[in-house]
N, C-alpha and C. Protein backbone atom coordinates (compact mmCIF):
# COMPACT_ATOMS: atom_id res chain seq x y z
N UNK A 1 24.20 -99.01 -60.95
CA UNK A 1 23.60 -99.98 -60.05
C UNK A 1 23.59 -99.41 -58.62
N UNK A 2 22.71 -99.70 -57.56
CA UNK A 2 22.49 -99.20 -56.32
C UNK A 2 23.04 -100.08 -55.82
N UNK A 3 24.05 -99.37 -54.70
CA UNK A 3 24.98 -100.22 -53.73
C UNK A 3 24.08 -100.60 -52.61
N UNK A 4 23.83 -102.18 -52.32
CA UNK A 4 23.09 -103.02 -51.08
C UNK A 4 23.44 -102.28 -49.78
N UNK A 5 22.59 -101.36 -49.40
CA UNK A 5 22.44 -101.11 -47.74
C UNK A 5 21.53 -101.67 -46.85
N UNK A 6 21.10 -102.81 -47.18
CA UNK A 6 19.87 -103.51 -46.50
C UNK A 6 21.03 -104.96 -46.26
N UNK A 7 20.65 -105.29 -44.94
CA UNK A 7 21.50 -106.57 -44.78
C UNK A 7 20.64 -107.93 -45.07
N UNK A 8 21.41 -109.29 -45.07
CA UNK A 8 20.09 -110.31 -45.27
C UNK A 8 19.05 -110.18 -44.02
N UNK A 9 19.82 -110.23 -43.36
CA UNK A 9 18.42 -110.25 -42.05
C UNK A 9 17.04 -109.25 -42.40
N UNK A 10 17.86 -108.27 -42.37
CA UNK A 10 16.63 -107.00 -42.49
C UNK A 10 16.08 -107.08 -43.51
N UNK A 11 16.44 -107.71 -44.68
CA UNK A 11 16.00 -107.72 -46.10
C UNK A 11 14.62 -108.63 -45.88
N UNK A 12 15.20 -110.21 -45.43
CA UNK A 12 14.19 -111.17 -45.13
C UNK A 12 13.15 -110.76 -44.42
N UNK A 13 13.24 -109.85 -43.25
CA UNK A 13 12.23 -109.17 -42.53
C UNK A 13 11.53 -107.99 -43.14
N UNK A 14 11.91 -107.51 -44.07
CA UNK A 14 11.38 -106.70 -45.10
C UNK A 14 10.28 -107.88 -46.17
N UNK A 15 10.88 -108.44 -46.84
CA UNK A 15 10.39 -109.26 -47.50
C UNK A 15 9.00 -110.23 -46.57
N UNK A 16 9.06 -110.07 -45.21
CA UNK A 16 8.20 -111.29 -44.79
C UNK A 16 7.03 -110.11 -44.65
N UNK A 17 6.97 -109.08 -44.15
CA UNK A 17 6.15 -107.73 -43.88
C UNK A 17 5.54 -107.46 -44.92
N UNK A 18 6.38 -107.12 -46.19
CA UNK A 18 5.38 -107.14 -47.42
C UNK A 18 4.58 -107.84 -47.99
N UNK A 19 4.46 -109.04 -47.52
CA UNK A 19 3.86 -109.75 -48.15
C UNK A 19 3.24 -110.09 -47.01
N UNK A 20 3.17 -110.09 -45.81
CA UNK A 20 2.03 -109.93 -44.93
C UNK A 20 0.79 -108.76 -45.25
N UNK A 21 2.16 -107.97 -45.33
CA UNK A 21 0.95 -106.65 -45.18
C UNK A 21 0.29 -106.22 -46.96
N UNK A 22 1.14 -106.93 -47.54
CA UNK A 22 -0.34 -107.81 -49.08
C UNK A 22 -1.18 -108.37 -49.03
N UNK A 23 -1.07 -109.02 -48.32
CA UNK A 23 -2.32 -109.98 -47.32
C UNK A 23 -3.35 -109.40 -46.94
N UNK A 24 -2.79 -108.86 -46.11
CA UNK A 24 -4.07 -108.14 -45.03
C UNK A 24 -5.34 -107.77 -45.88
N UNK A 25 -5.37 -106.69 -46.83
CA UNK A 25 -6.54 -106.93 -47.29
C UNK A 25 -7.37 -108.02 -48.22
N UNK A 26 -6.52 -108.63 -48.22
CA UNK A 26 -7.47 -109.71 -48.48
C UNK A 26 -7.95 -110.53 -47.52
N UNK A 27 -7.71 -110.58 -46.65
CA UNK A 27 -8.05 -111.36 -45.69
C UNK A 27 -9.12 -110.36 -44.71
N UNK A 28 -9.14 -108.90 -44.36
CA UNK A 28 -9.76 -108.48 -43.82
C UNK A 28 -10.21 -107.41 -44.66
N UNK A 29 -11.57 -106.97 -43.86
CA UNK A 29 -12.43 -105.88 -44.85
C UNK A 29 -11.96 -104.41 -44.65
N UNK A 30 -11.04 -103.68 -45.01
CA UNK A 30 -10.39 -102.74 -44.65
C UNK A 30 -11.22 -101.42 -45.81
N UNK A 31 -11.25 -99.77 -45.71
CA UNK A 31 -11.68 -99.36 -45.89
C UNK A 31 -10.86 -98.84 -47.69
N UNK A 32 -11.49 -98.37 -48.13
CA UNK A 32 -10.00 -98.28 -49.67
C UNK A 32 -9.05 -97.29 -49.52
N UNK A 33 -8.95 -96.34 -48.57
CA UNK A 33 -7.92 -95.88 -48.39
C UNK A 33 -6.72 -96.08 -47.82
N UNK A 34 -7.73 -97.22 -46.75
CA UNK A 34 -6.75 -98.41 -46.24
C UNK A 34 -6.00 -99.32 -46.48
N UNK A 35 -6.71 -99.91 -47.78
CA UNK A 35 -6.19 -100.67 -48.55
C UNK A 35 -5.27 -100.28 -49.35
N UNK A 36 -5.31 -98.92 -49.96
CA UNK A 36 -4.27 -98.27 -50.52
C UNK A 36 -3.17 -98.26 -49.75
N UNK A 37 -2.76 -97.24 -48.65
CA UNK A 37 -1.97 -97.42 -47.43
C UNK A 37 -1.16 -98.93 -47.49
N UNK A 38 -1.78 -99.78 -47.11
CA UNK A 38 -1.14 -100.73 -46.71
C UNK A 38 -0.64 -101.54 -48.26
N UNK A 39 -1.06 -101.40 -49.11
CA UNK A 39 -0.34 -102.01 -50.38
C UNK A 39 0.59 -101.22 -50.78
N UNK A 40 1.08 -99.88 -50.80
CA UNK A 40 1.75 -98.92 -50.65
C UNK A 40 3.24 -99.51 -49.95
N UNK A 41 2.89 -99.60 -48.60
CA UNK A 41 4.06 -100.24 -47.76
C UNK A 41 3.86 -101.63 -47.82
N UNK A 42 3.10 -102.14 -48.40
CA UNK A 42 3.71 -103.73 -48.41
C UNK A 42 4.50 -103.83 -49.79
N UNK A 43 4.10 -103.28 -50.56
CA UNK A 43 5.28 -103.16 -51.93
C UNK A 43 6.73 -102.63 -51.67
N UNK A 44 6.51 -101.50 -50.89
CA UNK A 44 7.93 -100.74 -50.47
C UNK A 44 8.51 -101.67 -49.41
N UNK A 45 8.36 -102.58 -48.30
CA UNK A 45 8.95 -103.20 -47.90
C UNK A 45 9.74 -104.21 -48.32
N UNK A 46 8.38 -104.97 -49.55
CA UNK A 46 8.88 -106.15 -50.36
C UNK A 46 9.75 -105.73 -51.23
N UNK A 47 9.80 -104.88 -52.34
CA UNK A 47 10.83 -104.24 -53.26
C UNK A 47 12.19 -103.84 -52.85
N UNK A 48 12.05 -103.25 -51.64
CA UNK A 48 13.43 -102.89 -51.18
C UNK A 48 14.23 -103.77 -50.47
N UNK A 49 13.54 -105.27 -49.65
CA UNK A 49 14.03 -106.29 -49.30
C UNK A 49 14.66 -107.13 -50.03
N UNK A 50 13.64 -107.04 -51.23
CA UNK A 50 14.56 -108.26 -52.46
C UNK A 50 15.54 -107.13 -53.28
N UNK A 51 15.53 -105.75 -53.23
CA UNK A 51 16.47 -105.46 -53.58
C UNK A 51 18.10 -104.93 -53.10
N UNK A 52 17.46 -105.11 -51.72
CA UNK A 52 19.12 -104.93 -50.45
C UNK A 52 18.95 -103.45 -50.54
N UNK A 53 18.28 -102.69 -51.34
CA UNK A 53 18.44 -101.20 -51.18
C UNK A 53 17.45 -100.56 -50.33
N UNK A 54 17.79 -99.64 -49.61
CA UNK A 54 16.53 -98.61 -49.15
C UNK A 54 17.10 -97.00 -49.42
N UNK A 55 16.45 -96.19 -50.28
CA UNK A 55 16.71 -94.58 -50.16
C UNK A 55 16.80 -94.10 -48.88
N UNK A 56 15.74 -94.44 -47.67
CA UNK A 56 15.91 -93.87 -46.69
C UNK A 56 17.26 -93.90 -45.39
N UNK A 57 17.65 -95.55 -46.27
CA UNK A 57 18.42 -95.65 -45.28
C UNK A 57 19.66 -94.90 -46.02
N UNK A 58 19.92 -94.50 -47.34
CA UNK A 58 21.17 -93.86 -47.69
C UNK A 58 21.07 -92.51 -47.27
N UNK A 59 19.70 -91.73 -47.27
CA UNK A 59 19.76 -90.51 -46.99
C UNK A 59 19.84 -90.00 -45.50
N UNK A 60 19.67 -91.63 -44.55
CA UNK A 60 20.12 -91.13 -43.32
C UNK A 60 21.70 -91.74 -42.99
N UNK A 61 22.30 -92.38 -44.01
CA UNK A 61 23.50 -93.00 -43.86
C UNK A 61 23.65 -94.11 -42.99
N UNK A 62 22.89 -94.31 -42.61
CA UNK A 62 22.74 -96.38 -42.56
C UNK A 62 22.60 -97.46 -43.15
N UNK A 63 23.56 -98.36 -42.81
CA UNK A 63 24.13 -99.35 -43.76
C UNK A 63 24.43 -100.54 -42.91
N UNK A 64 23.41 -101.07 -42.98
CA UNK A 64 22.69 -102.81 -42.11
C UNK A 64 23.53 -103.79 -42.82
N UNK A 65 24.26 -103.66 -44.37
CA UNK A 65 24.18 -104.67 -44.78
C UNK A 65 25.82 -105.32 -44.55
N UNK A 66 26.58 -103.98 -44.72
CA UNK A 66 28.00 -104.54 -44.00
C UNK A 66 27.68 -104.27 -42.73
N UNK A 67 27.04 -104.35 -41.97
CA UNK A 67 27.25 -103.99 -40.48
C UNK A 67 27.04 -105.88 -39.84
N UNK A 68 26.28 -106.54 -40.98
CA UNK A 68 26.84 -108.14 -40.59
C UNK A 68 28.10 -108.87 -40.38
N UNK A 69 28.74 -107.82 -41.22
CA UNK A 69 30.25 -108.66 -41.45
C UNK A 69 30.81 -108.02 -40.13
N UNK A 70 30.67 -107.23 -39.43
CA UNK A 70 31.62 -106.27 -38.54
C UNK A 70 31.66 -107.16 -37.42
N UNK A 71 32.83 -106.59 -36.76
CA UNK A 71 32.89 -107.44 -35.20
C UNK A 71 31.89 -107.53 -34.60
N UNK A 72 31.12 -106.53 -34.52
CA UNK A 72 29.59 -106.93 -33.83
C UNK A 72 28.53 -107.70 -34.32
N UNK A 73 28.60 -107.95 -35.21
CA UNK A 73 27.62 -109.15 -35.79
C UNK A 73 26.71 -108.36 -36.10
N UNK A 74 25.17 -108.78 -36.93
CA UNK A 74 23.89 -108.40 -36.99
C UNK A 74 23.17 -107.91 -35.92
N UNK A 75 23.77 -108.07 -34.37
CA UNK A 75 22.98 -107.40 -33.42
C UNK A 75 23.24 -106.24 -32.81
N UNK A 76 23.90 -105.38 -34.18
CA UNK A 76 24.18 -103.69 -33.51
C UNK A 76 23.47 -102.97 -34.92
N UNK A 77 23.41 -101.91 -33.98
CA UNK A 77 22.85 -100.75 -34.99
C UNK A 77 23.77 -99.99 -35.07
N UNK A 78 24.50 -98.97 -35.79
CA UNK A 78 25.60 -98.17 -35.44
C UNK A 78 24.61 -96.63 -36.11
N UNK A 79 24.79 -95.71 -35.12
CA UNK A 79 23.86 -94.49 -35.36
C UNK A 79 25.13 -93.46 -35.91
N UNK A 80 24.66 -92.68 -37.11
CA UNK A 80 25.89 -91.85 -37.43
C UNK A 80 25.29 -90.76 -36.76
N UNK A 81 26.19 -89.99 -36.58
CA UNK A 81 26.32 -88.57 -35.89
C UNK A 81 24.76 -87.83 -36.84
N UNK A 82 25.70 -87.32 -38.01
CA UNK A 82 24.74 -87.23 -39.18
C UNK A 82 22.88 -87.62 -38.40
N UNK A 83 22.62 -88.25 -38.41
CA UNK A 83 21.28 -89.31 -37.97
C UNK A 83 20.97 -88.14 -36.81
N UNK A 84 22.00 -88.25 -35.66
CA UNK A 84 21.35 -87.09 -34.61
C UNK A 84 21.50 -85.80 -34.72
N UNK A 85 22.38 -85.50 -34.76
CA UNK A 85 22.94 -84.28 -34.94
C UNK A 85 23.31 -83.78 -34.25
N UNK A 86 24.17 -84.83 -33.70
CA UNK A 86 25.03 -84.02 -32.37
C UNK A 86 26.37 -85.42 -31.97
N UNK A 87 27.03 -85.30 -32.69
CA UNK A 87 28.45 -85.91 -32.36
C UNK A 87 28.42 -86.85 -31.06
N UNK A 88 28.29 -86.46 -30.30
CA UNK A 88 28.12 -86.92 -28.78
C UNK A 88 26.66 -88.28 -29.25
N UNK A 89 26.21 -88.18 -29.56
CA UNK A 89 24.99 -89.08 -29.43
C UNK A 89 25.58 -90.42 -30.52
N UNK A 90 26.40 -90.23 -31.46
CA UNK A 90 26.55 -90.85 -32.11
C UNK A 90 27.66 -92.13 -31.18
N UNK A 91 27.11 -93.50 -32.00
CA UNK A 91 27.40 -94.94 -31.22
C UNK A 91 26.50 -95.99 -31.76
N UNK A 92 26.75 -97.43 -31.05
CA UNK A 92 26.51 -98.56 -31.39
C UNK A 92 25.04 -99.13 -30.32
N UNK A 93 23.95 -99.54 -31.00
CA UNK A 93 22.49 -99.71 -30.05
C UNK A 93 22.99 -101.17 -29.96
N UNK A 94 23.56 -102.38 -29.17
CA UNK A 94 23.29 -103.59 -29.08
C UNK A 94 21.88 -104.32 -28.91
N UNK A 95 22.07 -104.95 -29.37
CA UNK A 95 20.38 -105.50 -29.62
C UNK A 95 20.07 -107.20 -28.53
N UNK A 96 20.99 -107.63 -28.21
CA UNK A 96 21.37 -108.59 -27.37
C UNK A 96 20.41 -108.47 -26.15
């Protein structure tokens, strides 16, 4: 089973995007490559929202979903070193 790195927040905001951006062509006349494109990432948003998982975020080592429970609440980002690549850069983005 894949361990949840997507938090609820981000999940729900995943989930509301995909299915916006499912929308879109139906609602507007977009070209078919366009339409491809955007059903593409409206599936990958929606799939990975209802499933708490994202690959990208394990392969950059971010992890939204305990970062709710932490003293900082849902309004930090915490950047691993890893992510920049440079020790020094690594820290917490407040979102406040």
């Amino acid at each position: 089973m894949l361990k949840k790195n997507v938090g609820k927040q981000e999940g729900r905001m995943r989930m509301m995007l995909g299915v916006i951006l499912l929308a879109l062509p139906r609602m507007f006349l977009f070209p078919v490559w366009a339409t491809a494109v955007t059903y593409v990432f409206g599936l990958v948003a929606l799939i990975t929202g209802v499933l708490g998982y994202c690959p990208a975020w394990q392969l950059f080592g971010i992890d939204t979903c305990h970062q709710e429970t932490s003293k900082g609440g849902a309004n930090q980002i915490v950047i691993p070193a890893a992510v920049s690549g440079h020790p020094e850069l690594k820290g917490t983005i407040n979102l406040r």
